[in-house]
Protein backbone atom coordinates (compact mmCIF):
# COMPACT_ATOMS: atom_id res chain seq x y z
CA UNK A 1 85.37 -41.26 -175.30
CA UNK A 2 81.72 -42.27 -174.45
CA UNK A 3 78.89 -40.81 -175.10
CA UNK A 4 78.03 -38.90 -172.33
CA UNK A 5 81.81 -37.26 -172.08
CA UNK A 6 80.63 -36.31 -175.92
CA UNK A 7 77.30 -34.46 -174.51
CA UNK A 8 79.11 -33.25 -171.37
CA UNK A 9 81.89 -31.54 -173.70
CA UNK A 10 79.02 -30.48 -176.41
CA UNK A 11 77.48 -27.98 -173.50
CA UNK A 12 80.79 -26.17 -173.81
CA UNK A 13 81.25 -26.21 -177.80
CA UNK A 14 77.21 -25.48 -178.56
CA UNK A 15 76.65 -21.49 -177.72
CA UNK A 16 74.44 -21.35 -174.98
CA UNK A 17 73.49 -24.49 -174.59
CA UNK A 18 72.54 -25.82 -170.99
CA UNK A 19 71.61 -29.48 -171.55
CA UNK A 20 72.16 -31.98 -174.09
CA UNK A 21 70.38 -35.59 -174.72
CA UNK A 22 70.94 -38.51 -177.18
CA UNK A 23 67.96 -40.19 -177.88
CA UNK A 24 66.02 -43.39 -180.08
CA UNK A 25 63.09 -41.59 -181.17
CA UNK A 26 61.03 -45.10 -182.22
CA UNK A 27 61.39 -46.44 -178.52
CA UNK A 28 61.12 -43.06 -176.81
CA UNK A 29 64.59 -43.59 -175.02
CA UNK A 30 66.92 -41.63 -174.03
CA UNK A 31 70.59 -42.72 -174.40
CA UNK A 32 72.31 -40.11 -172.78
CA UNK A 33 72.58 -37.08 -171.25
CA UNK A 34 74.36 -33.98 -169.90
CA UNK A 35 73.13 -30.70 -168.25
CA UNK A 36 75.11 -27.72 -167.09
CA UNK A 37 71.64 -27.92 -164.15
CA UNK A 38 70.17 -31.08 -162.43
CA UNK A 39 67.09 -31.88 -164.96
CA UNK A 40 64.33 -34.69 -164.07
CA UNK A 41 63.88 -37.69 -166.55
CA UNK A 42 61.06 -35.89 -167.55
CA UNK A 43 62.88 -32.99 -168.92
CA UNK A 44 64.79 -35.35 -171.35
CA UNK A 45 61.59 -37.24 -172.40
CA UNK A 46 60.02 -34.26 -173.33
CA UNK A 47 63.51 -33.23 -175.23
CA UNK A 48 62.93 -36.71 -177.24
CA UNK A 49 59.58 -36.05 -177.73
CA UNK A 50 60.04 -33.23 -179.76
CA UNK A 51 62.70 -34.84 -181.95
CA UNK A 52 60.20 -37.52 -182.94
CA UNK A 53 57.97 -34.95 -183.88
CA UNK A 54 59.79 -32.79 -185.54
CA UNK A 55 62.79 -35.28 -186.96
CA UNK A 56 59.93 -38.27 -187.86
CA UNK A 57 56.84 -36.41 -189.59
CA UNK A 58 56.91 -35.82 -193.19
CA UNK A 59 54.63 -32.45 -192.34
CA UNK A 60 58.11 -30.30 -192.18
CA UNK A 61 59.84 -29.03 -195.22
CA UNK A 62 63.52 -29.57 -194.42
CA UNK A 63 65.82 -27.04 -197.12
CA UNK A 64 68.77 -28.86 -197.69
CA UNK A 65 71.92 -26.93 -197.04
CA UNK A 66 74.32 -29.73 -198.47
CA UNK A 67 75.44 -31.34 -195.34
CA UNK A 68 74.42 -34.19 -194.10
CA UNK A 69 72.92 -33.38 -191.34
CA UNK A 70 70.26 -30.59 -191.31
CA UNK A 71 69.27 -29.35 -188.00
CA UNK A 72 65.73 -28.43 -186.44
CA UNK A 73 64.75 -25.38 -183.85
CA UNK A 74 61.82 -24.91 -181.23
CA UNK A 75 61.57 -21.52 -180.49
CA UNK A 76 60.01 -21.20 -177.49
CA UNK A 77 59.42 -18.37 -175.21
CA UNK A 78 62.34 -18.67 -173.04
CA UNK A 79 64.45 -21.49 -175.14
CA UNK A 80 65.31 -22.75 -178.39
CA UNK A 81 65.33 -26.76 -178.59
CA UNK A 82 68.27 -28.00 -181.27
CA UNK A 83 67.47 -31.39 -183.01
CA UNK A 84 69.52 -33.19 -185.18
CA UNK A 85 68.57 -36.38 -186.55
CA UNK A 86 71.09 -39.08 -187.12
CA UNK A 87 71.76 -39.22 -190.78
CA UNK A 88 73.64 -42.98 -190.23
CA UNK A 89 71.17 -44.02 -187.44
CA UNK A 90 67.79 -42.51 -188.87
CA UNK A 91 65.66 -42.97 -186.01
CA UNK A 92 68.58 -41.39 -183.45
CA UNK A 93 68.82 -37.75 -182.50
CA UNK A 94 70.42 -34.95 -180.52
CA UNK A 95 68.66 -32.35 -178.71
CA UNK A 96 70.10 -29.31 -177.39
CA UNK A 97 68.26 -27.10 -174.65
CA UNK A 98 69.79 -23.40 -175.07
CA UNK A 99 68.82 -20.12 -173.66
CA UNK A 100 69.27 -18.25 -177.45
CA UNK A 101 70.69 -18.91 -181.05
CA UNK A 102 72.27 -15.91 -181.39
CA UNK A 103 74.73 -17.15 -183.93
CA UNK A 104 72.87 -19.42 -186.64
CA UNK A 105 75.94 -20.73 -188.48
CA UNK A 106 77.75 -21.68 -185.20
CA UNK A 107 75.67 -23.59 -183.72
CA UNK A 108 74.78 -25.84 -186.20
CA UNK A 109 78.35 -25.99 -186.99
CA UNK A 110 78.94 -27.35 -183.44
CA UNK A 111 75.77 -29.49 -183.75
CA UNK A 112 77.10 -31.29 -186.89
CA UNK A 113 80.06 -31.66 -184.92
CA UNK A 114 78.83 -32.89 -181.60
CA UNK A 115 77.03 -35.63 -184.45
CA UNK A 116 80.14 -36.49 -185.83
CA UNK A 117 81.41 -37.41 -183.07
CA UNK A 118 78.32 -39.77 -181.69
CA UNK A 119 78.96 -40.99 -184.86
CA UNK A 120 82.48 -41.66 -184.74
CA UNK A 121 81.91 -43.67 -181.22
CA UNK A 122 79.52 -45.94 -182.73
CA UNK A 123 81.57 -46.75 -185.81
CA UNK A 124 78.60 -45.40 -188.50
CA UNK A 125 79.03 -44.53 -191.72
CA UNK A 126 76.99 -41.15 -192.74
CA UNK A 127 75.33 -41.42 -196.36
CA UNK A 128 72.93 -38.97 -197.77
CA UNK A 129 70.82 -36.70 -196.45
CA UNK A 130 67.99 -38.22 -194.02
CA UNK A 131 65.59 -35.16 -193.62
């Protein structure tokens, strides 16, 4: 499965989540994407943008829930952004566009998940913690 089928299946499995993005926050790239709605590049640059500054400054207090993978949330008036750093590949993250979080504990259940599975198509080993 490739990366993009990953993102594409992650808009289903992720509660109201419209669009979906894989990025390398130290170059500013993108890796991959999926929408449920046709998005500009500029949409998914902003996405990454946001994971660099929320998943790369040491200003955040991250409580550590045990996992491996601790996600972050934007609130924003009419959104929530989802971003998950890469615990194997530090400087990687997903983002997640969605219209609410109405149920905490499932969606970063299906975030972890959708990260396992990037994960799992690169062949990387998760180790501790990287918040």
């Amino acid at each position: 499965m490739s990366l993009n089928e990953v993102l594409q299946e992650s808009l289903q499995s992720v509660p109201a989540c419209q669009s979906a993005c894989y990025v390398d926050m130290s170059a500013g790239l993108v890796l991959g994407t999926a929408s449920e709605v046709r998005r500009p590049q500029e949409f998914y640059d902003r996405l990454a943008d946001h994971a660099a500054r929320l998943c790369m400054k040491d200003r955040f207090t991250i409580i550590s829930t045990g996992a491996s993978m601790t996600p972050f949330f934007l609130f924003e008036p009419s959104r929530v952004g989802v971003y998950l750093r890469n615990c194997a590949e530090v400087e990687h993250a997903l983002c997640f566009d969605c219209t609410s979080v109405d149920d905490l504990e499932l969606t970063v259940d299906r975030v972890r998940k959708t990260g396992h599975r990037i994960n799992d198509i690169f062949g990387l080993e998760e180790g501790a913690d990287a918040g």
